[in-house]
Every structure is written in C-alpha cells, then in structure tokens.
PDB file of N, CA and C in Angstrom:
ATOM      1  N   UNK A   1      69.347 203.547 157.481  1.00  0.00           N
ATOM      2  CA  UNK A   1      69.434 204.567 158.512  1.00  0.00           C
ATOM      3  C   UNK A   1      70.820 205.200 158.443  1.00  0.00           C
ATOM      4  N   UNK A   2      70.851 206.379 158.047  1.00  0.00           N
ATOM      5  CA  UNK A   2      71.844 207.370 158.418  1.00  0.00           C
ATOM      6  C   UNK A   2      72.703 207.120 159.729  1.00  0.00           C
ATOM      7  N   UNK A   3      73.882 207.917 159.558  1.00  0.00           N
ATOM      8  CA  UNK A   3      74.781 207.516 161.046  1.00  0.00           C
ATOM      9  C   UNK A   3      74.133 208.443 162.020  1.00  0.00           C
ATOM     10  N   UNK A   4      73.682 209.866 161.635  1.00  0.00           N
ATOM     11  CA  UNK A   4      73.204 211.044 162.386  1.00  0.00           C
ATOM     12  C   UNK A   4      71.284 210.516 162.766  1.00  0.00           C
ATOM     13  N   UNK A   5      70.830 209.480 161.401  1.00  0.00           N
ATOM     14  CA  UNK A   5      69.503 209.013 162.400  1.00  0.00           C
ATOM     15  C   UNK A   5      69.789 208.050 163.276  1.00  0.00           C
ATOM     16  N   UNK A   6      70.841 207.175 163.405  1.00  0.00           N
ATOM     17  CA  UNK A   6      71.160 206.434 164.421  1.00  0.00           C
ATOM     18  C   UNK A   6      71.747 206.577 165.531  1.00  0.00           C
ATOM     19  N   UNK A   7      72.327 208.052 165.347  1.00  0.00           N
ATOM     20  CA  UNK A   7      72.721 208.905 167.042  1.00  0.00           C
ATOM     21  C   UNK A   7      71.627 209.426 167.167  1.00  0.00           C
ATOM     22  N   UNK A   8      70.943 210.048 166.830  1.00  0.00           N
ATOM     23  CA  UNK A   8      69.247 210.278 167.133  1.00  0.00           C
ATOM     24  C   UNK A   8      68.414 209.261 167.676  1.00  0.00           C
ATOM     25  N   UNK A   9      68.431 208.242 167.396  1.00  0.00           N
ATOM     26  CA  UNK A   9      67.676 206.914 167.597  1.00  0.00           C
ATOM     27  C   UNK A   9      68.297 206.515 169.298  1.00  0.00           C
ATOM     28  N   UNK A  10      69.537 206.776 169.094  1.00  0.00           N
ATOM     29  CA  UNK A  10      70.027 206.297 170.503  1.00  0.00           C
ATOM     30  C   UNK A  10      69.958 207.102 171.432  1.00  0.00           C
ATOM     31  N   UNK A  11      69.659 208.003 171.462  1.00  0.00           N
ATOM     32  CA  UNK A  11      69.685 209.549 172.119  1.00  0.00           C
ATOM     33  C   UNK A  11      67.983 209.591 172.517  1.00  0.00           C
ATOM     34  N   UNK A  12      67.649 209.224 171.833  1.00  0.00           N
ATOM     35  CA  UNK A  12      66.303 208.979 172.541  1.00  0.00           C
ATOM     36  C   UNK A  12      65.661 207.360 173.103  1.00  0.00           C
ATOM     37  N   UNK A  13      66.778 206.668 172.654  1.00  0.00           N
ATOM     38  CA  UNK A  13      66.293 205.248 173.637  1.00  0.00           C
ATOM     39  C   UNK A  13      67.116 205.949 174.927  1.00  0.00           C
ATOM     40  N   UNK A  14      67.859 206.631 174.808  1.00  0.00           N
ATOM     41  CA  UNK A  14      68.553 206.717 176.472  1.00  0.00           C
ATOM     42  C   UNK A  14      67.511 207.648 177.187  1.00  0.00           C
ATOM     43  N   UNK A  15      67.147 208.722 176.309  1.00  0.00           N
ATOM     44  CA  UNK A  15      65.728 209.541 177.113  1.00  0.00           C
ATOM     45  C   UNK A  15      64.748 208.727 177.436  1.00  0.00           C
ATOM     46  N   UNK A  16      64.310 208.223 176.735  1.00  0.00           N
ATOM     47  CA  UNK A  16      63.057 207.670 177.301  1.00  0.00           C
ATOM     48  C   UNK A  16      63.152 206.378 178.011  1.00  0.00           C
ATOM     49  N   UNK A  17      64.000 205.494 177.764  1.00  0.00           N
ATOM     50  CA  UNK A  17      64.247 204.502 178.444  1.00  0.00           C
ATOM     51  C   UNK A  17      65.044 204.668 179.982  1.00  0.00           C
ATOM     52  N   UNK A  18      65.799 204.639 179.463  1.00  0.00           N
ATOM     53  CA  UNK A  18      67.635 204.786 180.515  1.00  0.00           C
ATOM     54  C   UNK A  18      67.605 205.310 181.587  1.00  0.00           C
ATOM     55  N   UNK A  19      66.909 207.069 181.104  1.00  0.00           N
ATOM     56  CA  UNK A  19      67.400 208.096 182.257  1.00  0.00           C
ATOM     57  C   UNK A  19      65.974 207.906 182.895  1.00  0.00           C
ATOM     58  N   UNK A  20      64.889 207.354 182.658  1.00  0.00           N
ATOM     59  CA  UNK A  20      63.432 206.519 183.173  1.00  0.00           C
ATOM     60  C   UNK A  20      64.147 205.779 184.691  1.00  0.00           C
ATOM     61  N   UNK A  21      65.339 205.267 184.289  1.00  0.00           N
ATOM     62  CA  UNK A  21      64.984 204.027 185.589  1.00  0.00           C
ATOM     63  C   UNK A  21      65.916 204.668 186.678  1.00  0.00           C
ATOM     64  N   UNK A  22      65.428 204.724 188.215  1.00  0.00           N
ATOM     65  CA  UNK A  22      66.364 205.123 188.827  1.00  0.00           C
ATOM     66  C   UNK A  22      66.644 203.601 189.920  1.00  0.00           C
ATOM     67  N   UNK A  23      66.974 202.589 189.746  1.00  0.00           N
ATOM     68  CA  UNK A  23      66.898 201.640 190.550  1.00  0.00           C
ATOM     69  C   UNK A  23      68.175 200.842 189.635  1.00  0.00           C
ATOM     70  N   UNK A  24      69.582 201.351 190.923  1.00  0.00           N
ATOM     71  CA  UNK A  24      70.974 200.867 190.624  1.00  0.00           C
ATOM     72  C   UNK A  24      70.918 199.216 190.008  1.00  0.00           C
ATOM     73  N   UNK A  25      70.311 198.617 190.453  1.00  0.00           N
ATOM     74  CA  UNK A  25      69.962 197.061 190.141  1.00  0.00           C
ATOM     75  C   UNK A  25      69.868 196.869 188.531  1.00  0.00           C
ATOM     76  N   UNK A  26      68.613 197.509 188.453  1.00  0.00           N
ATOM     77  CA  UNK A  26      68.632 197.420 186.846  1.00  0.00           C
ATOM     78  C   UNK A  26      69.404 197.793 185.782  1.00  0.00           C
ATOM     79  N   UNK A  27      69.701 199.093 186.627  1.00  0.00           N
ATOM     80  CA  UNK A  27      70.868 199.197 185.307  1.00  0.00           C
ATOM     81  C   UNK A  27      72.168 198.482 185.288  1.00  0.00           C
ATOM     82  N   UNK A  28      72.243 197.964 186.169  1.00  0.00           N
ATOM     83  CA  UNK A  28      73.584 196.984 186.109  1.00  0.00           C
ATOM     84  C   UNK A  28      73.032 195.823 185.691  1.00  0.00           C
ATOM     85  N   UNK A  29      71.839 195.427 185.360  1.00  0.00           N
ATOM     86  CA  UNK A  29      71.412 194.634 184.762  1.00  0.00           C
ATOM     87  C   UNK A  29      71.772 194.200 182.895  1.00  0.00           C
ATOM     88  N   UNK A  30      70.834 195.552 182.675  1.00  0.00           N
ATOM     89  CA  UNK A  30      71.203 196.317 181.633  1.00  0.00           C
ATOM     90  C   UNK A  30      72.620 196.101 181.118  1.00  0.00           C
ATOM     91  N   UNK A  31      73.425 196.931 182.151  1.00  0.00           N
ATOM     92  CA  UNK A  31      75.125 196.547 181.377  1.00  0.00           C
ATOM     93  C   UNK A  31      75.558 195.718 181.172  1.00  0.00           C
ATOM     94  N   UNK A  32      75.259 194.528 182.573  1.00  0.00           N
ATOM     95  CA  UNK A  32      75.444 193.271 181.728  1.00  0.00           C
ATOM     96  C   UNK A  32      74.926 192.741 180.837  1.00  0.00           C
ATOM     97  N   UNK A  33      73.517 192.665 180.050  1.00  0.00           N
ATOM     98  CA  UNK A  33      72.962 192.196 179.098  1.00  0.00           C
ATOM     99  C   UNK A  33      73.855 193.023 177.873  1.00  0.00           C
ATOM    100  N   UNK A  34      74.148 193.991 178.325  1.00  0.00           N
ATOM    101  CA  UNK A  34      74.482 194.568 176.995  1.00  0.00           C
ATOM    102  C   UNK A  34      75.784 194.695 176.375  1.00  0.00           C
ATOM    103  N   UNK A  35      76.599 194.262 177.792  1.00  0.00           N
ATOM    104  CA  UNK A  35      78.140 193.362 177.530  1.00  0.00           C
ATOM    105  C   UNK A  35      77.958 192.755 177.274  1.00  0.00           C
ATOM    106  N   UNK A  36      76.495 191.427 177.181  1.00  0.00           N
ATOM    107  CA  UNK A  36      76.943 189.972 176.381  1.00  0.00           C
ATOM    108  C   UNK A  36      76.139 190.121 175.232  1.00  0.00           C
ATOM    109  N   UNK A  37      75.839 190.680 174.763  1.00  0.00           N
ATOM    110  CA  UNK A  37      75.163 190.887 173.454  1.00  0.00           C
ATOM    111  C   UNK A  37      75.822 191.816 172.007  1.00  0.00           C
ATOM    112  N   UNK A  38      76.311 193.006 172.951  1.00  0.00           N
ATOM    113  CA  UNK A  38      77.405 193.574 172.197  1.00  0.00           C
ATOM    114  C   UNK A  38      78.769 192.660 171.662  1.00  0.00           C
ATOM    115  N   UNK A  39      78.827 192.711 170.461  1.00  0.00           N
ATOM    116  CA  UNK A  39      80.270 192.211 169.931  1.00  0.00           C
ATOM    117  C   UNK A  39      81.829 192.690 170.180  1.00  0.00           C
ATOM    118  N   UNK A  40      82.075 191.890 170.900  1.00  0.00           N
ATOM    119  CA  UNK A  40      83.376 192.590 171.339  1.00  0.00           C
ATOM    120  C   UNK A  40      84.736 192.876 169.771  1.00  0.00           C
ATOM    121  N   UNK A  41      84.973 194.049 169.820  1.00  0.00           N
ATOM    122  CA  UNK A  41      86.098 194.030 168.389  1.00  0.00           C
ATOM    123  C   UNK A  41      87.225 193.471 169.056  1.00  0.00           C
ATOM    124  N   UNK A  42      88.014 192.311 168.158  1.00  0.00           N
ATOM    125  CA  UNK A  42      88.975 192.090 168.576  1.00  0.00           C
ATOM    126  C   UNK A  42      90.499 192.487 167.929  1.00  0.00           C
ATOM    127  N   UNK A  43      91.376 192.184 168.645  1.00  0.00           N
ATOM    128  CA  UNK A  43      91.993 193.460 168.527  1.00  0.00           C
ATOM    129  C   UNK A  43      92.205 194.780 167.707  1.00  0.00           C
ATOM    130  N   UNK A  44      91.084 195.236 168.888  1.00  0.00           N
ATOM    131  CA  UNK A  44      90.856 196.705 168.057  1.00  0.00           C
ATOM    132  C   UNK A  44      92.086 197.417 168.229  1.00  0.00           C
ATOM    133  N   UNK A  45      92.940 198.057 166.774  1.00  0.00           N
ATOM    134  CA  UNK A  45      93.877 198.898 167.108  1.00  0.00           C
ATOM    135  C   UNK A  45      93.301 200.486 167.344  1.00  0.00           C
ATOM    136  N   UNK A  46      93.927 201.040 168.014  1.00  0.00           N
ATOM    137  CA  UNK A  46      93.572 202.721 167.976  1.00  0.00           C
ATOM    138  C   UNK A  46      93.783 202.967 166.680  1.00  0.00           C
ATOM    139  N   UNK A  47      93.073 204.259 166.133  1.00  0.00           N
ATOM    140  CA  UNK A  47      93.199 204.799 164.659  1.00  0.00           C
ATOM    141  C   UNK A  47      94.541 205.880 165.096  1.00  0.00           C
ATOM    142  N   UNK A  48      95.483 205.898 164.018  1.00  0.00           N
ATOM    143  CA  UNK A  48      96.398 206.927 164.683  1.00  0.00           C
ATOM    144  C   UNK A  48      96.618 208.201 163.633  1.00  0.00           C
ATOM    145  N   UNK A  49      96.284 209.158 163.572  1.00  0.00           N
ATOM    146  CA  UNK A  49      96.613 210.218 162.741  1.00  0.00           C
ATOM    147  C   UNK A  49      97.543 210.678 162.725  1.00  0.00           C
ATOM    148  N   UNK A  50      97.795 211.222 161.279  1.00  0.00           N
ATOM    149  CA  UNK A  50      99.758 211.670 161.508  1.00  0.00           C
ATOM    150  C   UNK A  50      99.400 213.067 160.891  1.00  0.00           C
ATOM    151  N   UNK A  51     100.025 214.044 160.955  1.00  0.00           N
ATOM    152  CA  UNK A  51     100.310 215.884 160.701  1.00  0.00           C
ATOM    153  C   UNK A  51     100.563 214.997 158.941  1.00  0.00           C
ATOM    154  N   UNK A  52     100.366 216.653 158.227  1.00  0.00           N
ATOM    155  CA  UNK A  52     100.944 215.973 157.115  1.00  0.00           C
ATOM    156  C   UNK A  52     102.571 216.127 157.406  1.00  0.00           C
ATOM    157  N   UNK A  53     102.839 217.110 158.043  1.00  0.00           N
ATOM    158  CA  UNK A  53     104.296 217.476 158.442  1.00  0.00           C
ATOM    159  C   UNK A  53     104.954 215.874 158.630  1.00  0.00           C
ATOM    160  N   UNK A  54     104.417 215.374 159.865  1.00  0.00           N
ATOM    161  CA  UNK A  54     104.784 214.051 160.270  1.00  0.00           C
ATOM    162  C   UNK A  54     105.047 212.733 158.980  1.00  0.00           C
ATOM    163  N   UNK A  55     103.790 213.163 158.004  1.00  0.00           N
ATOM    164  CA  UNK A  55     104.259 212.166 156.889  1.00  0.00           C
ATOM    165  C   UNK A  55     105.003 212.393 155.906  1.00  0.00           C
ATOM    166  N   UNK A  56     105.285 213.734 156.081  1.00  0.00           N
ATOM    167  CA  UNK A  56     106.173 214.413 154.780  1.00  0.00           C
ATOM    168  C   UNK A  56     107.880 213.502 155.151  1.00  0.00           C
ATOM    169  N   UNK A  57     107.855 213.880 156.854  1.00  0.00           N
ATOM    170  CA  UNK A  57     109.055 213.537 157.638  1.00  0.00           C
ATOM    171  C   UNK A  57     109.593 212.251 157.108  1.00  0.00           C
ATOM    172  N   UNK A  58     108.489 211.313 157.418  1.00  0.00           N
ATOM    173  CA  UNK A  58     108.448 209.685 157.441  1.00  0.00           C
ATOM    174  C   UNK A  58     109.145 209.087 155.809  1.00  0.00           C
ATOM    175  N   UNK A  59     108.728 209.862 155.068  1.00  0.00           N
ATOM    176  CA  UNK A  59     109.051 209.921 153.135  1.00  0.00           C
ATOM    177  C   UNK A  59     110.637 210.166 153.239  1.00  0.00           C
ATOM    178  N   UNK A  60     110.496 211.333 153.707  1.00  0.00           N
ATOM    179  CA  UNK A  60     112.177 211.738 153.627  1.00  0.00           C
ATOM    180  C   UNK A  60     113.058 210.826 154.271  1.00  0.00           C
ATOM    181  N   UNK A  61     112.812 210.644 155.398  1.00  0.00           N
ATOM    182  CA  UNK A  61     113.856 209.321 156.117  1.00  0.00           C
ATOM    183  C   UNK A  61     113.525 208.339 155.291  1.00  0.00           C
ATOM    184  N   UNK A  62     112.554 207.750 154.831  1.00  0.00           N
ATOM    185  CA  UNK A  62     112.778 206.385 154.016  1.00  0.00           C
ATOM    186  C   UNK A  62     113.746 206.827 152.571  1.00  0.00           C
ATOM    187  N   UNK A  63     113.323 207.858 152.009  1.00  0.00           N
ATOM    188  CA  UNK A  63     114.589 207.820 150.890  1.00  0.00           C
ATOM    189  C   UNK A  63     115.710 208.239 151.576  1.00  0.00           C
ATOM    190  N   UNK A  64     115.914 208.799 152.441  1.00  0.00           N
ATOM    191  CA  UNK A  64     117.559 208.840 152.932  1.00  0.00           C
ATOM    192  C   UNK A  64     117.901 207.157 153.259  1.00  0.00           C
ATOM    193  N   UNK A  65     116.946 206.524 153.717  1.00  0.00           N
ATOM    194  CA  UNK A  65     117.525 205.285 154.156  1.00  0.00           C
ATOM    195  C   UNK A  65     117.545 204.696 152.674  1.00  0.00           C
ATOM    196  N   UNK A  66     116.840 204.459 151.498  1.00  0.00           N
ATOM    197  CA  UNK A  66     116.993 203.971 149.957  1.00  0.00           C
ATOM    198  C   UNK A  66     118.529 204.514 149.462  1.00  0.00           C
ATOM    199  N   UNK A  67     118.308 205.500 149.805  1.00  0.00           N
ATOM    200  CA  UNK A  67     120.214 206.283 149.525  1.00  0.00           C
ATOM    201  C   UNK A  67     121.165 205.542 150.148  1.00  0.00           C
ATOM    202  N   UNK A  68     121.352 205.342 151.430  1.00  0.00           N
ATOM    203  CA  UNK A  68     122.220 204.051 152.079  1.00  0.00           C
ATOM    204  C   UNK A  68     122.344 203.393 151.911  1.00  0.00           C
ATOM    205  N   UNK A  69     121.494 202.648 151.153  1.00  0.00           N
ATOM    206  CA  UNK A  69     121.641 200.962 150.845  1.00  0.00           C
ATOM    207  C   UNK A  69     120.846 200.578 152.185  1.00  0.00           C
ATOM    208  N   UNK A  70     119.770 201.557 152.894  1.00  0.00           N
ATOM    209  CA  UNK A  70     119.436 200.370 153.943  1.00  0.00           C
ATOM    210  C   UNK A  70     117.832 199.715 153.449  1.00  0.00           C
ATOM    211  N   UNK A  71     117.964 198.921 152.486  1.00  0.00           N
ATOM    212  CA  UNK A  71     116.577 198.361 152.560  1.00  0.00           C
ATOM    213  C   UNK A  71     116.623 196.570 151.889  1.00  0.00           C
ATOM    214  N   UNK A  72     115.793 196.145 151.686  1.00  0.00           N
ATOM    215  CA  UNK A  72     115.754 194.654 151.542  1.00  0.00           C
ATOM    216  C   UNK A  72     115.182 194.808 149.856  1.00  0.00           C
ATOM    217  N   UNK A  73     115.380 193.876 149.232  1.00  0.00           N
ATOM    218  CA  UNK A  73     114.590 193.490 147.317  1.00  0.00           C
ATOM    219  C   UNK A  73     113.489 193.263 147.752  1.00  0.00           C
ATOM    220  N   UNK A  74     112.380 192.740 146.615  1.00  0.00           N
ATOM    221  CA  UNK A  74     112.104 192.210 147.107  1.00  0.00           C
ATOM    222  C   UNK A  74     112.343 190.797 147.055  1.00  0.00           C
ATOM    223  N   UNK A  75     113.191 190.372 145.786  1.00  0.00           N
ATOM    224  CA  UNK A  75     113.952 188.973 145.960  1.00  0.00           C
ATOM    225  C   UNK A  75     114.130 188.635 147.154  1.00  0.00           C
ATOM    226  N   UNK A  76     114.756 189.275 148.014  1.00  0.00           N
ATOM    227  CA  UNK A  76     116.008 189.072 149.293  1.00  0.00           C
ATOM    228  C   UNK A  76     114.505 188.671 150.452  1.00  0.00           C
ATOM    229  N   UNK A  77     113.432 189.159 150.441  1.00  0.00           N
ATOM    230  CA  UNK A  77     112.503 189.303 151.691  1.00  0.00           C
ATOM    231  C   UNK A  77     111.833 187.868 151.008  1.00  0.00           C
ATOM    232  N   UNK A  78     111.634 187.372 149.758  1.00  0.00           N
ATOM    233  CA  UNK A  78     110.961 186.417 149.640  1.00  0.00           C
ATOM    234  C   UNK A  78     111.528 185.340 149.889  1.00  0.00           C
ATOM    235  N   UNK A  79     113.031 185.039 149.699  1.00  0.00           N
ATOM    236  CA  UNK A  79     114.189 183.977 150.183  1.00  0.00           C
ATOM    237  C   UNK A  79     113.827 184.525 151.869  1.00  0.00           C
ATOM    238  N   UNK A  80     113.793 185.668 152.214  1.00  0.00           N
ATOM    239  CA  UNK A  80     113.649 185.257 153.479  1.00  0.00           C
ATOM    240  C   UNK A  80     112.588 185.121 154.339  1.00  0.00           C
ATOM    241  N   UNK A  81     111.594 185.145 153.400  1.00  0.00           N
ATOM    242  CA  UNK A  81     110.357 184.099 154.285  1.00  0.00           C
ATOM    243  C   UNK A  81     110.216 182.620 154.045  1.00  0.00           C
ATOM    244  N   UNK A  82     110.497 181.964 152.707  1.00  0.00           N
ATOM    245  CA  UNK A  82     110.648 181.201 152.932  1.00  0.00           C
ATOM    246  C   UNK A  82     111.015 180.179 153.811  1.00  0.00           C
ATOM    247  N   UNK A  83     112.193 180.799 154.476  1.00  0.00           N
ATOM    248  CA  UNK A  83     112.661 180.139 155.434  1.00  0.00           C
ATOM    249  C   UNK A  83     111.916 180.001 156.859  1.00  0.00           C
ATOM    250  N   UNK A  84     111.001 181.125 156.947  1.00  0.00           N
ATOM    251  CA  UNK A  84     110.090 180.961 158.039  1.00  0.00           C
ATOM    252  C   UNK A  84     109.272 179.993 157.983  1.00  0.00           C
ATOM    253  N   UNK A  85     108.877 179.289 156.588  1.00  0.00           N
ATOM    254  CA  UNK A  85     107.858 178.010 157.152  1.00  0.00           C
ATOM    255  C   UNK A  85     109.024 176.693 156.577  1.00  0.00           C
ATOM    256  N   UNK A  86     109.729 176.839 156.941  1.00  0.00           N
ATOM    257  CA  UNK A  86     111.003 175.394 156.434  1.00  0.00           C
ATOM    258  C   UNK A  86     110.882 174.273 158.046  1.00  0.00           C
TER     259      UNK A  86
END
C-alpha cells in the first residue's frame, strides 16, 4: 500500500466510522484504545531543516574554526574517550 492509499484508507475509516458516532463516551473510548495500541516513538527528535544559506554558513565557520587551530585529531578524541570508560 502506497503512502497516498493509506491516507485514503484512513480518510475513509474516519468517514465512515468516526464521524458515525456521536456519543462523547465512545470516542474517548476509542482514544484510549488507540493510545494503548499505538507505539509510542521514543525519543522522537523534531526533523529540523536548515536554508541552504544556513548550511553554507555552518561550513564556513567550521573552516574558520580548522584555521585557528580550534579542533580535536582524531588521535586526541580517541585518548579522550578512553578515559571515559577507565
């Protein structure tokens, strides 16, 4: 099933089913069954989009910072994890 037959598919369980019931009870029924059945994602991060402007930006400050001397080897980061499980 397609993603567009499966918004179709749901679009009509809510017609014919859903917008069917007018009795507040049930559908809070409903939500709860369908909070414990649904899989909760855990920690879902937000998706975050960047401009390309924004990533062009992000490039340039990291080689200005490679120009400084501000960055780690990767020799230097592996001596220093090590030490995190000592």
């Amino acid at each position: 099933m397609t993603a567009m037959e499966l918004q179709q598919w749901k679009q009509n369980f809510i017609r014919d089913y859903l917008d069917e019931i007018d009795d507040m009870e049930v559908l809070e029924k409903i939500r709860k069954y369908a909070k414990r059945i649904i899989p909760k994602k855990e920690n879902a991060r937000p998706c975050v989009i960047h401009s390309q402007e924004e990533m062009i930006a992000k490039v340039r400050e990291a080689e200005a910072q490679v120009e400084r001397g501000e960055y780690i080897t990767d020799e230097e980061l592996s001596k220093e994890i090590e030490t995190w499980f000592r």
